[in-house]
Protein backbone atom coordinates (compact mmCIF):
# COMPACT_ATOMS: atom_id res chain seq x y z
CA UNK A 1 16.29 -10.51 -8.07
CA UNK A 2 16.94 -7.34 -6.60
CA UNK A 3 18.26 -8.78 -2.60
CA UNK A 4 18.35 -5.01 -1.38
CA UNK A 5 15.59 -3.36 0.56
CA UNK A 6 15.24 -0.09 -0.73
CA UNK A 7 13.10 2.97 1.11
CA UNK A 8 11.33 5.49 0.21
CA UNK A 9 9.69 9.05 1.86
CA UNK A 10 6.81 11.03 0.42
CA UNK A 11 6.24 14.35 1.67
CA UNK A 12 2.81 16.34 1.98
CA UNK A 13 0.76 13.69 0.39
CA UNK A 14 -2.43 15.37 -0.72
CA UNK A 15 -5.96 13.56 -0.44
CA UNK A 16 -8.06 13.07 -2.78
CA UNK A 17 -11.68 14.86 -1.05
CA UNK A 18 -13.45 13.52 -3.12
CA UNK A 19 -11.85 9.85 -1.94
CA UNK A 20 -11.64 11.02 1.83
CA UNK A 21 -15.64 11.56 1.31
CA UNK A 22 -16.29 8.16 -0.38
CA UNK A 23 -14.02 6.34 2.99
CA UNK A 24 -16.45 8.58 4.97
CA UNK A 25 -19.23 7.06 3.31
CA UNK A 26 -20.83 10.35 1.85
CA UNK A 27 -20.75 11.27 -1.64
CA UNK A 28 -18.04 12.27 -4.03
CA UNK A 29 -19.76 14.92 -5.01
CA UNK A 30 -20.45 16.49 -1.33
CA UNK A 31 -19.64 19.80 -1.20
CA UNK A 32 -16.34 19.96 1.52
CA UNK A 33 -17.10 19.21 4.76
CA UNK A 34 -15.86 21.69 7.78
CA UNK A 35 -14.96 19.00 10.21
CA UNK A 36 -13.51 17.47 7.85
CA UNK A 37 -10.92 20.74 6.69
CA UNK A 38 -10.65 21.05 10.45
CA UNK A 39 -9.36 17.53 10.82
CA UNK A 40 -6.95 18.26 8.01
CA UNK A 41 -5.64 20.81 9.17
CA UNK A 42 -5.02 19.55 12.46
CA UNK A 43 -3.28 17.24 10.79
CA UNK A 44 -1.12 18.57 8.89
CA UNK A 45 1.76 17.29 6.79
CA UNK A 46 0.73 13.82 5.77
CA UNK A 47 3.89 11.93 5.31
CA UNK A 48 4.52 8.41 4.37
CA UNK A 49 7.20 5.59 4.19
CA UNK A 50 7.67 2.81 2.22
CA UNK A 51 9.94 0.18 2.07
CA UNK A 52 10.59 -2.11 -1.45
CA UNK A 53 12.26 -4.45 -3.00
CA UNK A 54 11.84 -6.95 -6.31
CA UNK A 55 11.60 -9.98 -7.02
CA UNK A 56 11.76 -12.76 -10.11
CA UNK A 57 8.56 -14.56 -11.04
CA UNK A 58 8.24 -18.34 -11.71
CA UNK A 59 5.33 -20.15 -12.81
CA UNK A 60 5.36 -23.76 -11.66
CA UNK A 61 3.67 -26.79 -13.18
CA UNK A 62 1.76 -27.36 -10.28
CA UNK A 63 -0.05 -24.51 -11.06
CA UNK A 64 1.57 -22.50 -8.45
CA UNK A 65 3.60 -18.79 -8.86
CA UNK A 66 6.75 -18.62 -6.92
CA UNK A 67 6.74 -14.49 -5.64
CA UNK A 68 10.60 -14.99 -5.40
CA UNK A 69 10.07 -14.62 -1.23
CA UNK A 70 6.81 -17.38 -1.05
CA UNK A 71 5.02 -19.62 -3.51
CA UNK A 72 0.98 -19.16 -4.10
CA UNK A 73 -2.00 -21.06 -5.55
CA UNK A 74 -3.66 -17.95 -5.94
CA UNK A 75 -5.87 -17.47 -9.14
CA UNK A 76 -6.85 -14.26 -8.87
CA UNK A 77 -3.40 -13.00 -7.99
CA UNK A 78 -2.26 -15.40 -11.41
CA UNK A 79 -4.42 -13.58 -13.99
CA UNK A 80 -2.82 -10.35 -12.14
CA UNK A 81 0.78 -11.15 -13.18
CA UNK A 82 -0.48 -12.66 -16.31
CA UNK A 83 2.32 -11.34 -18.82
CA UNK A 84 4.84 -10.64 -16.07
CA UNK A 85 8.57 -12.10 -15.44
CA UNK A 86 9.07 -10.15 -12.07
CA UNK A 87 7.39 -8.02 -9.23
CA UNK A 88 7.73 -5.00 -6.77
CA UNK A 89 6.84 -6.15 -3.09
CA UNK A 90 5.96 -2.76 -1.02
CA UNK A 91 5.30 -1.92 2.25
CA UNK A 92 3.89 1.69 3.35
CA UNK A 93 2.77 3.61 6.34
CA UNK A 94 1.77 6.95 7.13
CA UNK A 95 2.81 6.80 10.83
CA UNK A 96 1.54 6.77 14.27
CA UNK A 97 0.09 9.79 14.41
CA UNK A 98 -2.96 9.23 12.64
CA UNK A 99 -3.84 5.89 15.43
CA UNK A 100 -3.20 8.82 18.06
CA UNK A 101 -5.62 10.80 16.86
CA UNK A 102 -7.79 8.14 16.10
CA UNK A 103 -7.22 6.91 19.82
CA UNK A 104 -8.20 10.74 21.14
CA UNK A 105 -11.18 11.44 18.94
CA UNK A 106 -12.53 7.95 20.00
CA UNK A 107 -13.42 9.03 23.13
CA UNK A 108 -13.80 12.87 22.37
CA UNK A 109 -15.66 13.34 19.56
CA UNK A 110 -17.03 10.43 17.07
CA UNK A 111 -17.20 12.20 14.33
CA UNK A 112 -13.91 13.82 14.42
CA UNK A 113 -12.45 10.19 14.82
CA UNK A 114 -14.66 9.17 11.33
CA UNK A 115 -13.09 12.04 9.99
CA UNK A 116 -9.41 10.61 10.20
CA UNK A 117 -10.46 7.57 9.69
CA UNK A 118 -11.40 8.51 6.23
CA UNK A 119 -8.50 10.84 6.13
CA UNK A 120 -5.88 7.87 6.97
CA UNK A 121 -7.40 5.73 3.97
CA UNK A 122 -7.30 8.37 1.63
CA UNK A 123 -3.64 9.12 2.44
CA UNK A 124 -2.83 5.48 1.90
CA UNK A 125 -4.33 5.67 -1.23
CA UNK A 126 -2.45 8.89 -2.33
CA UNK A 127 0.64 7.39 -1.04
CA UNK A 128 0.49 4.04 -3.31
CA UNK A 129 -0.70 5.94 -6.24
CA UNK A 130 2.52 8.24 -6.00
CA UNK A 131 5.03 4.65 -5.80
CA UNK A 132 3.07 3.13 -8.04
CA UNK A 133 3.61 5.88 -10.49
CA UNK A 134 7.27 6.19 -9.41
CA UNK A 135 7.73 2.60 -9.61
CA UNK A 136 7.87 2.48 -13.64
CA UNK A 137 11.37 4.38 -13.31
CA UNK A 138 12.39 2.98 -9.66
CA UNK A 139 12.12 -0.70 -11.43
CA UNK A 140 13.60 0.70 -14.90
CA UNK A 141 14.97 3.84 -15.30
CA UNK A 142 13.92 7.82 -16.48
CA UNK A 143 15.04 6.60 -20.29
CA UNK A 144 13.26 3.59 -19.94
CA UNK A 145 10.07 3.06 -17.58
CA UNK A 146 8.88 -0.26 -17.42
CA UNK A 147 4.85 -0.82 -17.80
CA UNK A 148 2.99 -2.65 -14.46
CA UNK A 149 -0.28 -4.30 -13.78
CA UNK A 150 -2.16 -2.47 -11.10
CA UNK A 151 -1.18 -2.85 -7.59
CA UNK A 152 -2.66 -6.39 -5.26
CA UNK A 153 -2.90 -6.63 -1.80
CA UNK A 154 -3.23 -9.87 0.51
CA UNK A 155 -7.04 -9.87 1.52
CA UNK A 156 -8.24 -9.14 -1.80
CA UNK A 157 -9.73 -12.03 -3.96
CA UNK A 158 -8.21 -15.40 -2.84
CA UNK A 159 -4.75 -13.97 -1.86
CA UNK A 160 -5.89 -14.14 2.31
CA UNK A 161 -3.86 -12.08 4.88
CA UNK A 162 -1.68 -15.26 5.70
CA UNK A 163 0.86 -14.29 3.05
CA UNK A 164 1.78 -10.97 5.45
CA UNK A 165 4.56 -12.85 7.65
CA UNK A 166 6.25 -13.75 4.32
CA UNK A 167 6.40 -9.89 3.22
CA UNK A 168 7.20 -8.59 6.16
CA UNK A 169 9.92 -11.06 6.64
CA UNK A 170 11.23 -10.03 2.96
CA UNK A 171 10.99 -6.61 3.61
CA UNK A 172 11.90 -6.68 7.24
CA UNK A 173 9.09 -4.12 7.92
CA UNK A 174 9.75 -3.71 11.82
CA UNK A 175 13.33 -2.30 11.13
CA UNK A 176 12.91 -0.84 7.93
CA UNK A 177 9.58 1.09 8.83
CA UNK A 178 8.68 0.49 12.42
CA UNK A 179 5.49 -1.38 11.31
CA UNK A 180 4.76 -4.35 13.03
CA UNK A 181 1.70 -7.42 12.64
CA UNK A 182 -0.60 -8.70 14.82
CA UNK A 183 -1.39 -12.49 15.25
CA UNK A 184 -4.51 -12.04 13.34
CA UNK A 185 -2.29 -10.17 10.57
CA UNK A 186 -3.48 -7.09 11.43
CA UNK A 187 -0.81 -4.22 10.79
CA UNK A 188 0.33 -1.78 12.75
CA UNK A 189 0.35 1.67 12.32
CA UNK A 190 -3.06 0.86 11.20
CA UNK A 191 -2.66 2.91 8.18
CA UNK A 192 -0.18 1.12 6.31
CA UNK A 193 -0.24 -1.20 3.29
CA UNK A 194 1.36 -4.21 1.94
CA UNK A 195 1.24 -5.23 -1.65
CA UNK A 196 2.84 -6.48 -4.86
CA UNK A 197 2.72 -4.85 -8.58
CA UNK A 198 3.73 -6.97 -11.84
CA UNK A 199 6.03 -5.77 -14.11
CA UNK A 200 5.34 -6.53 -17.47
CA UNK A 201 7.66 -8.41 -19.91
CA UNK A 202 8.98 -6.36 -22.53
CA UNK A 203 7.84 -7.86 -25.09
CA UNK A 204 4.38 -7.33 -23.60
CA UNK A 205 4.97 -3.76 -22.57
């Protein structure tokens, strides 16, 4: 187990449109939206933070898997790891700024504020995509990436948003990124992200 919290900043992360039109509920294949340049723009830089550290995995007879910082019964999250002997736990935000604007455009101008909204996702998105791609050589090295399972999230299948107080303890998000949780386990920033990616044995890899 890796007992180090280790950060990490991405720089000008760059939207997918055609992602920031699917979180805006249009089509991906909308031609670009003016508004939605102008909210870009406005913008600008779209930075993000994370925070990470691994862990070992156990399986347990009870049917439980030990993360290394809580123990589940979740299936879904099981057949995940399936083939795994250790994980990356990951926390990520892309700031403040974005709730600001969010908070300004609420009462100014709806659609701007849909606009960001959709923005904000997308950025998330773009920002896991970039660690999880970095994450073969951050968990292994340049010579030697390791091979992962795609990224999970509390709130998806039976993993429920419970499990957030044990990453954020693990991970110590309020010091390490500034990002703090609600009593309903509601993060924030509001854009910002928890989750966990297996890393495959080797002699599954």
């Amino acid at each position: 187990m890796n007992g180090f919290v280790s950060t990490k900043l991405y720089r000008d992360l760059r939207p997918d449109p055609a992602e920031i039109l699917r979180y805006a509920g249009m089509p991906k294949t909308s031609a670009p939206d003016p508004l939605m340049e102008e909210c870009l723009s406005e913008l600008g830089e779209i930075r993000g933070r994370l925070c990470w550290r691994q862990f070992s995995l156990q399986r347990l007879e009870d049917g439980r898997t030990d993360l290394g910082f809580c123990r589940t019964a979740s299936r879904n999250l099981a057949l995940n790891l399936k083939n795994c002997s250790s994980i990356v736990l990951f926390a990520g935000t892309l700031g403040i700024e974005i709730d600001r604007l969010l908070a300004r455009y609420g009462r100014l101008s709806p659609a701007k504020q849909l606009w960001f909204q959709a923005i904000g996702a997308a950025g998330v998105e773009a920002m896991c995509d970039a660690f999880c791609e970095d994450v073969r050589t951050l968990a292994g090295s340049a010579e030697a990436p390791v091979r992962t399972k795609p990224r999970y999230s509390p709130g998806f299948g039976d993993l429920g948003l419970e499990y957030q107080p044990f990453i954020f303890e693990a991970l110590d998000c309020p010091r390490n990124l500034g990002l703090t949780l609600t009593d309903s386990f509601l993060m924030s920033p509001t854009k910002s992200v928890t989750a966990l990616i297996g890393i495959l044995d080797e002699e599954n890899a």
